[in-house]
Protein backbone atom coordinates (compact mmCIF):
# COMPACT_ATOMS: atom_id res chain seq x y z
CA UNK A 1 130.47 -128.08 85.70
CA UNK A 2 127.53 -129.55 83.78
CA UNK A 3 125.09 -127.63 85.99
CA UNK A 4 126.86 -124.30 85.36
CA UNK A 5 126.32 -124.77 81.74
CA UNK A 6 122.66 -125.66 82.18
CA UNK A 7 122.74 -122.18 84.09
CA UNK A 8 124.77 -120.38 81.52
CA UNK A 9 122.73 -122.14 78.39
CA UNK A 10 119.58 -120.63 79.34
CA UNK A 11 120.75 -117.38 77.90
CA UNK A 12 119.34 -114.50 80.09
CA UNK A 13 119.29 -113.56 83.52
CA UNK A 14 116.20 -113.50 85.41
CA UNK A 15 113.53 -110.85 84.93
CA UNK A 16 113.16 -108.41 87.01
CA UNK A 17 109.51 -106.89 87.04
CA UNK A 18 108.19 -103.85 88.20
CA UNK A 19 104.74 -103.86 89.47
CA UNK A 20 102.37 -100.90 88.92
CA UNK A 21 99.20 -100.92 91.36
CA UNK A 22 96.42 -100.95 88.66
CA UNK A 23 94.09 -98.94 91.12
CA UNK A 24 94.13 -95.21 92.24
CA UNK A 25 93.00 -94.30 95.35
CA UNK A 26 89.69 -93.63 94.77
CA UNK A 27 88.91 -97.36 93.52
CA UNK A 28 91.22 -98.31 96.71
CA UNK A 29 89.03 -96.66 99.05
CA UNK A 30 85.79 -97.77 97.59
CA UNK A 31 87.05 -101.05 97.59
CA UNK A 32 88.44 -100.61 101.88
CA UNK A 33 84.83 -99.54 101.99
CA UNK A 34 83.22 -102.47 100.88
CA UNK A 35 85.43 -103.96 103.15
CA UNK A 36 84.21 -102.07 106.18
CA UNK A 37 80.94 -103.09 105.62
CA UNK A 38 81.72 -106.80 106.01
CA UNK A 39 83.74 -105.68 109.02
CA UNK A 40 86.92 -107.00 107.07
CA UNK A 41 89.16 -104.86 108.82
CA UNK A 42 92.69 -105.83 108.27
CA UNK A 43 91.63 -105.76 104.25
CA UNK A 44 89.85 -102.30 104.43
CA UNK A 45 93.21 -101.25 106.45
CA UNK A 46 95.36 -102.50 103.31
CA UNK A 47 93.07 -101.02 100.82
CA UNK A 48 93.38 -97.39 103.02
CA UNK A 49 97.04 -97.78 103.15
CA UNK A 50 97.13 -98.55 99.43
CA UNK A 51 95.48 -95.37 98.64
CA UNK A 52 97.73 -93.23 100.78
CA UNK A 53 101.06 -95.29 99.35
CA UNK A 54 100.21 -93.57 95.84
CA UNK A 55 98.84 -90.39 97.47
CA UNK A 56 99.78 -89.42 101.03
CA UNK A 57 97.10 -86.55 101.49
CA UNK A 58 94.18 -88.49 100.20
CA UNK A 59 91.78 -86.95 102.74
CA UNK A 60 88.89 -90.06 102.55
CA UNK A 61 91.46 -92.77 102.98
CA UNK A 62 92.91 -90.51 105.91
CA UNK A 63 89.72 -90.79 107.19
CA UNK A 64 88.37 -93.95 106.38
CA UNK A 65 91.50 -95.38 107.97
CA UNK A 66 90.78 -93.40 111.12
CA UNK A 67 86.81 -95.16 111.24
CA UNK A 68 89.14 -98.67 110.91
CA UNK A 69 91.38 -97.72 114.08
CA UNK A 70 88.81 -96.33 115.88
CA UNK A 71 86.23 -99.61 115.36
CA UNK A 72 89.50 -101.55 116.85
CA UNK A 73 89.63 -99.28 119.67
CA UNK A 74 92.86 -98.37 118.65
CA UNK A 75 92.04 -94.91 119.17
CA UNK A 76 95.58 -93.16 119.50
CA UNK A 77 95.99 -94.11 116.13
CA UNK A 78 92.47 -92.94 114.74
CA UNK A 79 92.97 -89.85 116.42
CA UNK A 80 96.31 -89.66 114.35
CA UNK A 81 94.42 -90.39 111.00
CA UNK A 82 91.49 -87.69 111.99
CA UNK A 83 94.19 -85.09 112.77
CA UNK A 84 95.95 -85.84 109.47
CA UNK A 85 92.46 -85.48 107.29
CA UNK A 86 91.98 -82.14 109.23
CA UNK A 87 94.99 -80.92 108.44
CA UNK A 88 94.21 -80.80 104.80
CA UNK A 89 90.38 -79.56 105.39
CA UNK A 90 89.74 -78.55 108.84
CA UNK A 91 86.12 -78.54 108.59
CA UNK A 92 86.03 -82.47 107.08
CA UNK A 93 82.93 -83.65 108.71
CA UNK A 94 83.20 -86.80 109.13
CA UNK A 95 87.18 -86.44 110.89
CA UNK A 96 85.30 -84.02 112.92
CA UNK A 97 82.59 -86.10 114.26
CA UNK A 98 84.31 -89.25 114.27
CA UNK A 99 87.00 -87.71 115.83
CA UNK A 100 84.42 -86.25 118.68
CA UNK A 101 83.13 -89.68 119.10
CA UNK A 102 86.61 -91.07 119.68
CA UNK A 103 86.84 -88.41 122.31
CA UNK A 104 83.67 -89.24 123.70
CA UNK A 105 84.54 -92.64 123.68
CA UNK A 106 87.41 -92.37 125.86
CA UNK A 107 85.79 -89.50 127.98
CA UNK A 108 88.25 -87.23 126.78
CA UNK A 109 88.68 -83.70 125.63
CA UNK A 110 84.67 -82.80 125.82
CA UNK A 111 84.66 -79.74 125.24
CA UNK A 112 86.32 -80.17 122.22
CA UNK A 113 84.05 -82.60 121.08
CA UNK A 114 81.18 -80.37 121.09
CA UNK A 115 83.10 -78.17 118.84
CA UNK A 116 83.59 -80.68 116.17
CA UNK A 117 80.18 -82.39 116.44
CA UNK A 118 79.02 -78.12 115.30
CA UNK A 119 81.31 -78.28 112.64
CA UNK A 120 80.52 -81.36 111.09
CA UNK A 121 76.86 -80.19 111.25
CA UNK A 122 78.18 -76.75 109.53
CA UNK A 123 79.62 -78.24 107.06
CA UNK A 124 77.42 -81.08 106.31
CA UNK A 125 74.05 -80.50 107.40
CA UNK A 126 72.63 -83.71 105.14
CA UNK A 127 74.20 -85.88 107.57
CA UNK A 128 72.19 -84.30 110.49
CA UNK A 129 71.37 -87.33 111.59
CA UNK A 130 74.64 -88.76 112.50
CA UNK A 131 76.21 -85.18 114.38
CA UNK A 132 72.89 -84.95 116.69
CA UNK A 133 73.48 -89.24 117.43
CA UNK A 134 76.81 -87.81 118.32
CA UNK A 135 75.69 -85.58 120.53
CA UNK A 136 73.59 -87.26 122.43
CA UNK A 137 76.05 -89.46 123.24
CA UNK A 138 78.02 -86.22 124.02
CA UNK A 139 75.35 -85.45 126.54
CA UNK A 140 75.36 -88.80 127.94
CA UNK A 141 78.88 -88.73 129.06
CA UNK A 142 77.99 -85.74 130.84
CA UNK A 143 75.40 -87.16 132.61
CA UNK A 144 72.72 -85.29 131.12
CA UNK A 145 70.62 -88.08 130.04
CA UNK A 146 67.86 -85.84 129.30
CA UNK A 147 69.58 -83.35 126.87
CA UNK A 148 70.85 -86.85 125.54
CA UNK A 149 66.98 -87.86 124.84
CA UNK A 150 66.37 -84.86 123.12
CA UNK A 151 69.47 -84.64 120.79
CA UNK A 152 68.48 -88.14 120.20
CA UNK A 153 64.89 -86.96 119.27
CA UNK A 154 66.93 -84.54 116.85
CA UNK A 155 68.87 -86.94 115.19
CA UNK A 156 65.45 -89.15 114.44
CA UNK A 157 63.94 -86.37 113.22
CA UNK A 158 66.75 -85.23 111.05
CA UNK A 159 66.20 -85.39 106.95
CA UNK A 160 69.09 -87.71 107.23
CA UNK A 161 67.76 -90.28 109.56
CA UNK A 162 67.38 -92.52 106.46
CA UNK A 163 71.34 -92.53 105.61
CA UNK A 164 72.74 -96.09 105.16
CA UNK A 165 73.68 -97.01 108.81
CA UNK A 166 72.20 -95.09 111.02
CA UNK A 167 69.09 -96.84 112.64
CA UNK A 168 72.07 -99.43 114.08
CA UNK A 169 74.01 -96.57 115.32
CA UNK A 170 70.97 -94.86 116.97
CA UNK A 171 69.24 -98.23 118.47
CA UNK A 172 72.50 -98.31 120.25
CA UNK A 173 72.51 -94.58 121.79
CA UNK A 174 68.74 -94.51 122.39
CA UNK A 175 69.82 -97.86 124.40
CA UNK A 176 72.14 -96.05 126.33
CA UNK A 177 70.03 -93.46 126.63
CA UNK A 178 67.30 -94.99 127.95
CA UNK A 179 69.18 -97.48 130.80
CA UNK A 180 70.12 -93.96 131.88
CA UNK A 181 67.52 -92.47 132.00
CA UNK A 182 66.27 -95.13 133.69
CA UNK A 183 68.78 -95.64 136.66
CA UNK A 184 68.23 -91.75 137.38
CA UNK A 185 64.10 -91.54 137.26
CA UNK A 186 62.47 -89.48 135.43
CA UNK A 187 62.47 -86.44 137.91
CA UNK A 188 65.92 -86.00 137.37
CA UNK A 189 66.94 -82.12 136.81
CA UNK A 190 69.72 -81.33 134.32
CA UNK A 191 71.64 -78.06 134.11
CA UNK A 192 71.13 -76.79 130.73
């Protein structure tokens, strides 16, 4: 009995509080990008979610969450996430390149990624850079190392080549690029 007066003489029931997420989802994105770049992906994946939780349409955490997925090689579920963003602008250009290089990836759906590495490049043509490192590696997985060389050549070439990111991407290609090239000699004919 004594403790149910201690309970009852502290004169009000507990609290209940109702947090309100202090962030939109702009400032939630910026902050899963940050993320990203230290390759904290489980945090940049909150952070996307977070955004979408207050707005469910919010095309660059759509999208940003699709780059998270797909650097986990959970690619089903970037795919999902680059589908979504295009749904609400078809001609996105990063959910269409990043969703080619998915394909590519995976060695899937080729044709298609052609199509989307052109749109991004419509859309977008700053980001040259990126599209044409895209399609090399498009041309690569068709085992046409050579068109692979010269998209490459594009994307160096390309006002863009400067953009945050790149060079690491494009060391990478022209590495694949040039073990192919490589393996086949350099007397190898492509069909254009």
């Amino acid at each position: 009995m004594g403790l149910l007066l201690a309970v009852g003489g502290c004169g009000s029931l507990p609290r209940i509080v109702v947090l309100h997420d202090p962030l939109t989802p702009r400032e939630h994105v910026q902050l899963g990008v940050s993320y990203e770049s230290q390759k904290d992906w489980g945090s940049a994946e909150k952070q996307y979610q977070a955004a979408l939780a207050q707005d469910p349409d919010y095309l660059p955490a759509l999208a940003n969450l699709g780059n998270v997925y797909a650097q986990q090689e959970q690619y089903a579920s970037a795919e999902k996430m680059y589908r979504r963003a295009l749904q609400r602008d078809p001609n996105q250009p990063m959910a269409n390149n990043n969703l080619a290089w998915i394909y590519i990836l995976q060695g899937i759906h080729l044709a298609e990624a052609g199509e989307r590495i052109d749109r991004a490049l419509a859309a977008d043509p700053g980001h040259r850079a990126f599209y044409e490192d895209t399609r090399a590696l498009l041309f690569l997985s068709l085992g046409q190392p050579a068109r692979a060389r010269a998209a490459s050549l594009q994307a160096e070439t390309a006002a863009g080549s400067e953009l945050p990111g790149f060079a690491e991407q494009h060391d990478a290609t022209r590495s694949k690029i040039d073990a192919a090239l490589s393996t086949r000699g350099s007397n190898t004919t492509e069909a254009p």
